[in-house]
C-alpha atoms as a PDB file:
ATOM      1  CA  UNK A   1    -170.613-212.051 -85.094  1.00  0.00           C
ATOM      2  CA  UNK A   2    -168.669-214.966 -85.964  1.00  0.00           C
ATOM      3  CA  UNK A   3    -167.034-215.164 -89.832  1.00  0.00           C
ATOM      4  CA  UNK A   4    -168.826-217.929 -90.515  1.00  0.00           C
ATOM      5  CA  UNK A   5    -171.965-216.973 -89.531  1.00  0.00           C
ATOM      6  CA  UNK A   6    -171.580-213.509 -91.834  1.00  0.00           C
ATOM      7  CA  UNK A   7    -170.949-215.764 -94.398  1.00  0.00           C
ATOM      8  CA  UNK A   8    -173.743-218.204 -93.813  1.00  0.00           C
ATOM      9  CA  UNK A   9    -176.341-214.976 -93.527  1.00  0.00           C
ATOM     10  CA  UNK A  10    -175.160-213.548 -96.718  1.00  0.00           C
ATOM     11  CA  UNK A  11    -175.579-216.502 -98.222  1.00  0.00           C
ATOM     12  CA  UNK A  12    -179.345-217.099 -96.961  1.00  0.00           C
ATOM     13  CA  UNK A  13    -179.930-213.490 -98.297  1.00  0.00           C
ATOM     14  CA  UNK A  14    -178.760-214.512-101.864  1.00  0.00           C
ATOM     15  CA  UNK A  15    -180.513-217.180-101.874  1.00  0.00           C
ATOM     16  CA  UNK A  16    -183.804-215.779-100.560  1.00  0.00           C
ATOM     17  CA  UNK A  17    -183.533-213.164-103.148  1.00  0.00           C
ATOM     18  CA  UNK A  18    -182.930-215.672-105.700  1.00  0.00           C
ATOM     19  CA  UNK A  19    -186.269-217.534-104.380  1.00  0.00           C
ATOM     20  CA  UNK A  20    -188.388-215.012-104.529  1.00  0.00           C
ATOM     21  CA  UNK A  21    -187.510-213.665-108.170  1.00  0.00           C
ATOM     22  CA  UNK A  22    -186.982-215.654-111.602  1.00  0.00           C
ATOM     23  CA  UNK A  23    -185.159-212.263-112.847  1.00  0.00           C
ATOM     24  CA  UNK A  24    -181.507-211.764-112.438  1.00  0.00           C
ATOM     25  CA  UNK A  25    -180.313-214.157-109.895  1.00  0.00           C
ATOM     26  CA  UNK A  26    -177.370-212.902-106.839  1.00  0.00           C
ATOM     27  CA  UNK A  27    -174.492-215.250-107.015  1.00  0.00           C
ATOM     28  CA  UNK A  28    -174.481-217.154-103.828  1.00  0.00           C
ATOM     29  CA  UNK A  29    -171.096-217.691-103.228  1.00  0.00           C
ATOM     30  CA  UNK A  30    -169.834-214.501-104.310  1.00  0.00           C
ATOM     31  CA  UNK A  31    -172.294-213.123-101.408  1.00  0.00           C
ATOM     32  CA  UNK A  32    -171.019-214.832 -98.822  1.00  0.00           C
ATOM     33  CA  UNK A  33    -167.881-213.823 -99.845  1.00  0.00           C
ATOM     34  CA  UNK A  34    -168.946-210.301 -99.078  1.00  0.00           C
ATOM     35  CA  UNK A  35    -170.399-211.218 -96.151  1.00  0.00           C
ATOM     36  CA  UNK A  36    -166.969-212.086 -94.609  1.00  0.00           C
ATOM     37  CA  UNK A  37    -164.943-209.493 -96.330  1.00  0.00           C
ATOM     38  CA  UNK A  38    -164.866-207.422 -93.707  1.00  0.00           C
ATOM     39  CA  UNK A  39    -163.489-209.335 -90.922  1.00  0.00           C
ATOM     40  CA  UNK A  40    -161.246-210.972 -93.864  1.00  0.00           C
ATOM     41  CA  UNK A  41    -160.079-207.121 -94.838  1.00  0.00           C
ATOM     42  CA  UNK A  42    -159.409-206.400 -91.113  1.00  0.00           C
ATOM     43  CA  UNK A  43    -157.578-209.276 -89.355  1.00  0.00           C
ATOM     44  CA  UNK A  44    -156.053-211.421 -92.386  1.00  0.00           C
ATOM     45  CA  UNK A  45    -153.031-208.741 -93.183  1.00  0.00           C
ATOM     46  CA  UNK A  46    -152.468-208.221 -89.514  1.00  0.00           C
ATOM     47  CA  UNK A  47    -152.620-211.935 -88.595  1.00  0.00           C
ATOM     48  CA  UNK A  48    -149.989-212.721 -91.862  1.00  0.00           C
ATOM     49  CA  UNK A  49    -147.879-209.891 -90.226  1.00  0.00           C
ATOM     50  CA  UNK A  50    -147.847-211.227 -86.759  1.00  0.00           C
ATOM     51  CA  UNK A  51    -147.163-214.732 -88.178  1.00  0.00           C
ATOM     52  CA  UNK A  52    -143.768-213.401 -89.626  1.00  0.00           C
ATOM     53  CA  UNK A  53    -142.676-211.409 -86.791  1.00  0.00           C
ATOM     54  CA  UNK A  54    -143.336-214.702 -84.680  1.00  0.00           C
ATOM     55  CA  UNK A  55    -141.287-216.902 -86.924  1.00  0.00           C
ATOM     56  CA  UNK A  56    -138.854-213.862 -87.009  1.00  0.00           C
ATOM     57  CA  UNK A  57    -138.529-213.079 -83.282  1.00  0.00           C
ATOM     58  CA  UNK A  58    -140.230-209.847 -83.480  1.00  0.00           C
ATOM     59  CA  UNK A  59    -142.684-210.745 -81.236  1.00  0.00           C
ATOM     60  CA  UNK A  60    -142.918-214.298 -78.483  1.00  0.00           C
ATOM     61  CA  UNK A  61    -144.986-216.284 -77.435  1.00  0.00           C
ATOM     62  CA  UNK A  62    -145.553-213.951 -74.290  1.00  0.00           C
ATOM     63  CA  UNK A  63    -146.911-211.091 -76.772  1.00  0.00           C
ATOM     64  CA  UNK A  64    -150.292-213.478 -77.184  1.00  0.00           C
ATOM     65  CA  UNK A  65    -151.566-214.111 -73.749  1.00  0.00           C
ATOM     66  CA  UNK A  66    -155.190-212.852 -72.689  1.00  0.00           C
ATOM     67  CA  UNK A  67    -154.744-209.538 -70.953  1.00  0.00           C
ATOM     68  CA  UNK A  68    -157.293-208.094 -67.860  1.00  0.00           C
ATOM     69  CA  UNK A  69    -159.443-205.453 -69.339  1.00  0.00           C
ATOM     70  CA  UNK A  70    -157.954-202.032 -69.586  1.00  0.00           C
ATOM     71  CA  UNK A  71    -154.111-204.046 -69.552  1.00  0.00           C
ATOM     72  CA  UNK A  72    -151.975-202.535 -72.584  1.00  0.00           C
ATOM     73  CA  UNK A  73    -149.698-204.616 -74.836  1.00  0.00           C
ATOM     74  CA  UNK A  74    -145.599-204.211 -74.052  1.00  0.00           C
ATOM     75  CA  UNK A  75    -144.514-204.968 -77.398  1.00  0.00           C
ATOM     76  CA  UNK A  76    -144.170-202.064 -79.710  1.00  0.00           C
ATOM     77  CA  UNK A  77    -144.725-204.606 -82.338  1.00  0.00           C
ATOM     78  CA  UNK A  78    -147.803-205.860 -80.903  1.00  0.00           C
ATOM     79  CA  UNK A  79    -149.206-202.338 -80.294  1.00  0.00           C
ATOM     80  CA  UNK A  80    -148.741-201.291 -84.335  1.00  0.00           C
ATOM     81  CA  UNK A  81    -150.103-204.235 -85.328  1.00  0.00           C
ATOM     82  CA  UNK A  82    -153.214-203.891 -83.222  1.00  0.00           C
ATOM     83  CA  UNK A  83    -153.434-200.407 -84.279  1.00  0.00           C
ATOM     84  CA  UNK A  84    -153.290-201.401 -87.909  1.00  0.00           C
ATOM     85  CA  UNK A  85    -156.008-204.085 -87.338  1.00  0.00           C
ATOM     86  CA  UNK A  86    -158.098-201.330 -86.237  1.00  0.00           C
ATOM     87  CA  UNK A  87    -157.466-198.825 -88.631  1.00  0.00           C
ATOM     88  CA  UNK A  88    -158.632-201.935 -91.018  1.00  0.00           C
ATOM     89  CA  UNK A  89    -161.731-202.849 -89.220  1.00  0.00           C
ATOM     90  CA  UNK A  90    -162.820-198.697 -89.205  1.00  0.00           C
ATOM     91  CA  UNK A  91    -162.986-199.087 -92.872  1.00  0.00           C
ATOM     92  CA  UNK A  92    -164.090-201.734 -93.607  1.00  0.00           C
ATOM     93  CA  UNK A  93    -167.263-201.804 -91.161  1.00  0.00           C
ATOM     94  CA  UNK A  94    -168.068-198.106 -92.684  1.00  0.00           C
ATOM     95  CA  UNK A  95    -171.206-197.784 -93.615  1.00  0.00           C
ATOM     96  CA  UNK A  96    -169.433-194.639 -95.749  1.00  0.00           C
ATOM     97  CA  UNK A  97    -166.888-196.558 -97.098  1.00  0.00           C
ATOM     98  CA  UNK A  98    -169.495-199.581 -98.242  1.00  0.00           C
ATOM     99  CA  UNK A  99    -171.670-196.770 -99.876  1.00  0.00           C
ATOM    100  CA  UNK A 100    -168.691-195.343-101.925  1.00  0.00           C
ATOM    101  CA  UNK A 101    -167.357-198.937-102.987  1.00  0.00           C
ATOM    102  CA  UNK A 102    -170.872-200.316-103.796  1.00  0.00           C
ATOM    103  CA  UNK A 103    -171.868-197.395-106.185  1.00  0.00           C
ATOM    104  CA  UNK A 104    -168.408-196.863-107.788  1.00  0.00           C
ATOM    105  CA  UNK A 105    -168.853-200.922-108.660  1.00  0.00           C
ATOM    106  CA  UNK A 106    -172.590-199.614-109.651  1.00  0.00           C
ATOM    107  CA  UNK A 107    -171.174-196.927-111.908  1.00  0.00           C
ATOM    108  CA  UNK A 108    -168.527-199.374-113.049  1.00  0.00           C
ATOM    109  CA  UNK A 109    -170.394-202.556-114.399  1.00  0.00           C
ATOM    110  CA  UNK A 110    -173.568-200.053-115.167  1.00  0.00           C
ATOM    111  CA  UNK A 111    -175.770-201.859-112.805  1.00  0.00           C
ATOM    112  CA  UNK A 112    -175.822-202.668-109.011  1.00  0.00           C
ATOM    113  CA  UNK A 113    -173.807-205.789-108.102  1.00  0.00           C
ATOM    114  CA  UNK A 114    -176.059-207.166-105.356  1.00  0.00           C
ATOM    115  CA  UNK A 115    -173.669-209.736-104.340  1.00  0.00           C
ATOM    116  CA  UNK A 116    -171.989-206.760-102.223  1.00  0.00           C
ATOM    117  CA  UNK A 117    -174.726-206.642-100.016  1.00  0.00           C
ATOM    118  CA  UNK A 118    -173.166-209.088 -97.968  1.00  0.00           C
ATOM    119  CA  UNK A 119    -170.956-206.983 -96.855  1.00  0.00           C
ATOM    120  CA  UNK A 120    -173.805-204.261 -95.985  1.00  0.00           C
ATOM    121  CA  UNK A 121    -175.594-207.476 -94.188  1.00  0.00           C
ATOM    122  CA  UNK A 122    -172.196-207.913 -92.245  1.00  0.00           C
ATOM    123  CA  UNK A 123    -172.095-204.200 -91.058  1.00  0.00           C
ATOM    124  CA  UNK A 124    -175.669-204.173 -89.878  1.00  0.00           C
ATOM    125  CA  UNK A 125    -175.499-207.809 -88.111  1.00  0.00           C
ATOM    126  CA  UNK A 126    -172.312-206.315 -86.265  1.00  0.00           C
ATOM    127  CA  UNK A 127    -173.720-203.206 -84.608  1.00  0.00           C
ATOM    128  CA  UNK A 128    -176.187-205.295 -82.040  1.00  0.00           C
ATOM    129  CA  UNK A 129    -173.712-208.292 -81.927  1.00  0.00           C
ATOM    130  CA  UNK A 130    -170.268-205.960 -80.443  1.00  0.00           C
ATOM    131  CA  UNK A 131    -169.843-205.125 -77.327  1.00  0.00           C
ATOM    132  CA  UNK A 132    -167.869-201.256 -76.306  1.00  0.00           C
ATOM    133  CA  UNK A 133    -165.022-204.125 -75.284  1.00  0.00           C
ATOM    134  CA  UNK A 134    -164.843-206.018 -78.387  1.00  0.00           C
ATOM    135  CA  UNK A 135    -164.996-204.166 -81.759  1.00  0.00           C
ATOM    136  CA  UNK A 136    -167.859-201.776 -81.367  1.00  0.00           C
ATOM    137  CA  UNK A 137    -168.832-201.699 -85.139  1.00  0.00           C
ATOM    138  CA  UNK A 138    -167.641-197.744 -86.195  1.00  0.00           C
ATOM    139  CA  UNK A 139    -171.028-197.547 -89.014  1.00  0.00           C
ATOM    140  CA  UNK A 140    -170.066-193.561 -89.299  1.00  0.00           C
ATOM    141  CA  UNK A 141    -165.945-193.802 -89.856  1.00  0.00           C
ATOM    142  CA  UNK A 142    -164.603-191.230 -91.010  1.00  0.00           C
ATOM    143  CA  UNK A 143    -167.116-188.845 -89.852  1.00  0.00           C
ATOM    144  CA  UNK A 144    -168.039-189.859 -86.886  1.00  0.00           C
ATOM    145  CA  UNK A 145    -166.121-191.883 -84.215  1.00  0.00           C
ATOM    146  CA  UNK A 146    -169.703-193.051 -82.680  1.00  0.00           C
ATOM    147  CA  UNK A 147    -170.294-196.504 -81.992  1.00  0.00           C
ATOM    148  CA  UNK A 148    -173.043-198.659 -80.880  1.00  0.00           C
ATOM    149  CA  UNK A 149    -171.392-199.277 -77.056  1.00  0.00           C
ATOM    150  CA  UNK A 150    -174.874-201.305 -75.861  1.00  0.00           C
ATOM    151  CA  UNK A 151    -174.813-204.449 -77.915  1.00  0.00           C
ATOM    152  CA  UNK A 152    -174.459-208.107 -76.909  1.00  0.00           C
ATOM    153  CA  UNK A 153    -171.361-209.939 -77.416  1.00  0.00           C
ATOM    154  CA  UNK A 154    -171.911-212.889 -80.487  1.00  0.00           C
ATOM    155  CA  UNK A 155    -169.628-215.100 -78.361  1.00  0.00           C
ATOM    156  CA  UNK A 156    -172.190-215.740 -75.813  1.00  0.00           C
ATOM    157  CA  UNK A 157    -173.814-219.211 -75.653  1.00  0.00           C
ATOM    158  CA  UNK A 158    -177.316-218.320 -75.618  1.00  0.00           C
ATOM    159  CA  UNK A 159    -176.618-216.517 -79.038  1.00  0.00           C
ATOM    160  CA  UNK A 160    -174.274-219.040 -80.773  1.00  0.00           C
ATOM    161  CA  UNK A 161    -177.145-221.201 -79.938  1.00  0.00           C
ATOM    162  CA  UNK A 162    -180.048-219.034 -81.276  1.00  0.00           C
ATOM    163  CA  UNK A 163    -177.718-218.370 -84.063  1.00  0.00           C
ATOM    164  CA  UNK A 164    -177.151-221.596 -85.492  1.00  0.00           C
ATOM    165  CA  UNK A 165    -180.739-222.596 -84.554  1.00  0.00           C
ATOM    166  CA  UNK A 166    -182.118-219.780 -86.717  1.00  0.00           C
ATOM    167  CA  UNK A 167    -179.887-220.925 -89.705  1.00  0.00           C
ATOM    168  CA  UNK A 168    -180.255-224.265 -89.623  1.00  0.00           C
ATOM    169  CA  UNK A 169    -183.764-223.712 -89.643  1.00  0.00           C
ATOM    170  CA  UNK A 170    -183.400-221.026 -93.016  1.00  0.00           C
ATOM    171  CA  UNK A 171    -180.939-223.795 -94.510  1.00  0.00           C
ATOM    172  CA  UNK A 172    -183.604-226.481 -93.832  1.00  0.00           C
ATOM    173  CA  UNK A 173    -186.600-224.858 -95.501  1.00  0.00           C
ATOM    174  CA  UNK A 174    -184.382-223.686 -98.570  1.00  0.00           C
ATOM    175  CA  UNK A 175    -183.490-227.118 -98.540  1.00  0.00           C
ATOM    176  CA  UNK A 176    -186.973-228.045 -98.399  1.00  0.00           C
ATOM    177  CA  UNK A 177    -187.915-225.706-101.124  1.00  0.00           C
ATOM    178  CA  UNK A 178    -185.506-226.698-103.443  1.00  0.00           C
ATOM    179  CA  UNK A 179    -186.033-230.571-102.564  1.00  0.00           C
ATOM    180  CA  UNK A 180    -189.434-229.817-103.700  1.00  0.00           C
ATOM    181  CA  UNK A 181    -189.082-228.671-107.151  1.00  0.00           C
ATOM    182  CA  UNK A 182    -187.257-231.874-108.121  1.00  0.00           C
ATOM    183  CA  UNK A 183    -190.024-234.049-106.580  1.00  0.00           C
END
């Protein structure tokens, strides 16, 4: 799924949990910030690094056009960067890894920091929304190399459209809600 979209479902979570309890409320923001994490995690360093070998000469214009399925990349450069990106993306969208990091913060602070559910919401919104040709989301890394291969791609229209629908509608009635209690 798109970034924005992990962050905008991360968010609704927080804030649904926050409606339906008056006890310790999920920050909202920091949520959603966990909700994009992982993509953040997995393509900001590599994008920074392909931005310097650009301005550098490391790598042309040339290196960036779309390639036919199956079509490898020439530049060395290109290929460790990719690589790198991937290596990245394993970890992060590990459902392993998110279990280690959430209860070492849990064993940390003395209590679980919901706000990292975002990223566990990201992870699990991934593994229907990749495609074998686009990310498949690795939920088992390092154990496992097995992906979900049979999932639809997010990019498609009839599910940016159901999508945004779905949480403009959740935005609406929170706003609703809330519009309520001040009436």
């Amino acid at each position: 799924m798109d970034i924005f979209s992990h962050g905008l479902w991360a968010a609704a979570a927080a804030k649904g949990v926050n409606k339906s309890q008056n006890k310790r409320r999920v920050n909202v923001w920091a949520t959603a910030m966990w909700g994009i994490f992982p993509d953040l995690f997995a393509f900001v360093i590599p994008f920074a690094w392909m931005i310097v070998a650009f301005i550098s000469g490391d790598i042309s214009g040339g290196d960036f056009h779309v390639r036919p399925a199956g079509e490898e990349l020439t530049n060395p450069n290109m290929v460790v960067v990719s690589q790198f990106s991937h290596a990245l993306y394993n970890m992060s969208h590990s459902l392993f890894i998110f279990a280690i990091v959430f209860l070492g913060v849990w064993l940390y602070f003395r209590q679980a920091r919901l706000e990292l559910l975002g990223w566990l919401l990201h992870i699990v919104i991934d593994i229907p929304t990749h495609t074998a040709a686009f990310f498949p989301t690795p939920i088992f890394w390092p154990f496992f190399d097995w992906k979900f291969l049979y999932g639809f791609s997010w990019g498609q229209p009839w599910f940016l459209i159901l999508n945004y629908s779905l949480l403009a509608c959740l935005y609406l009635y929170f706003w609703k809600g809330k519009k309520k209690l001040y009436s």
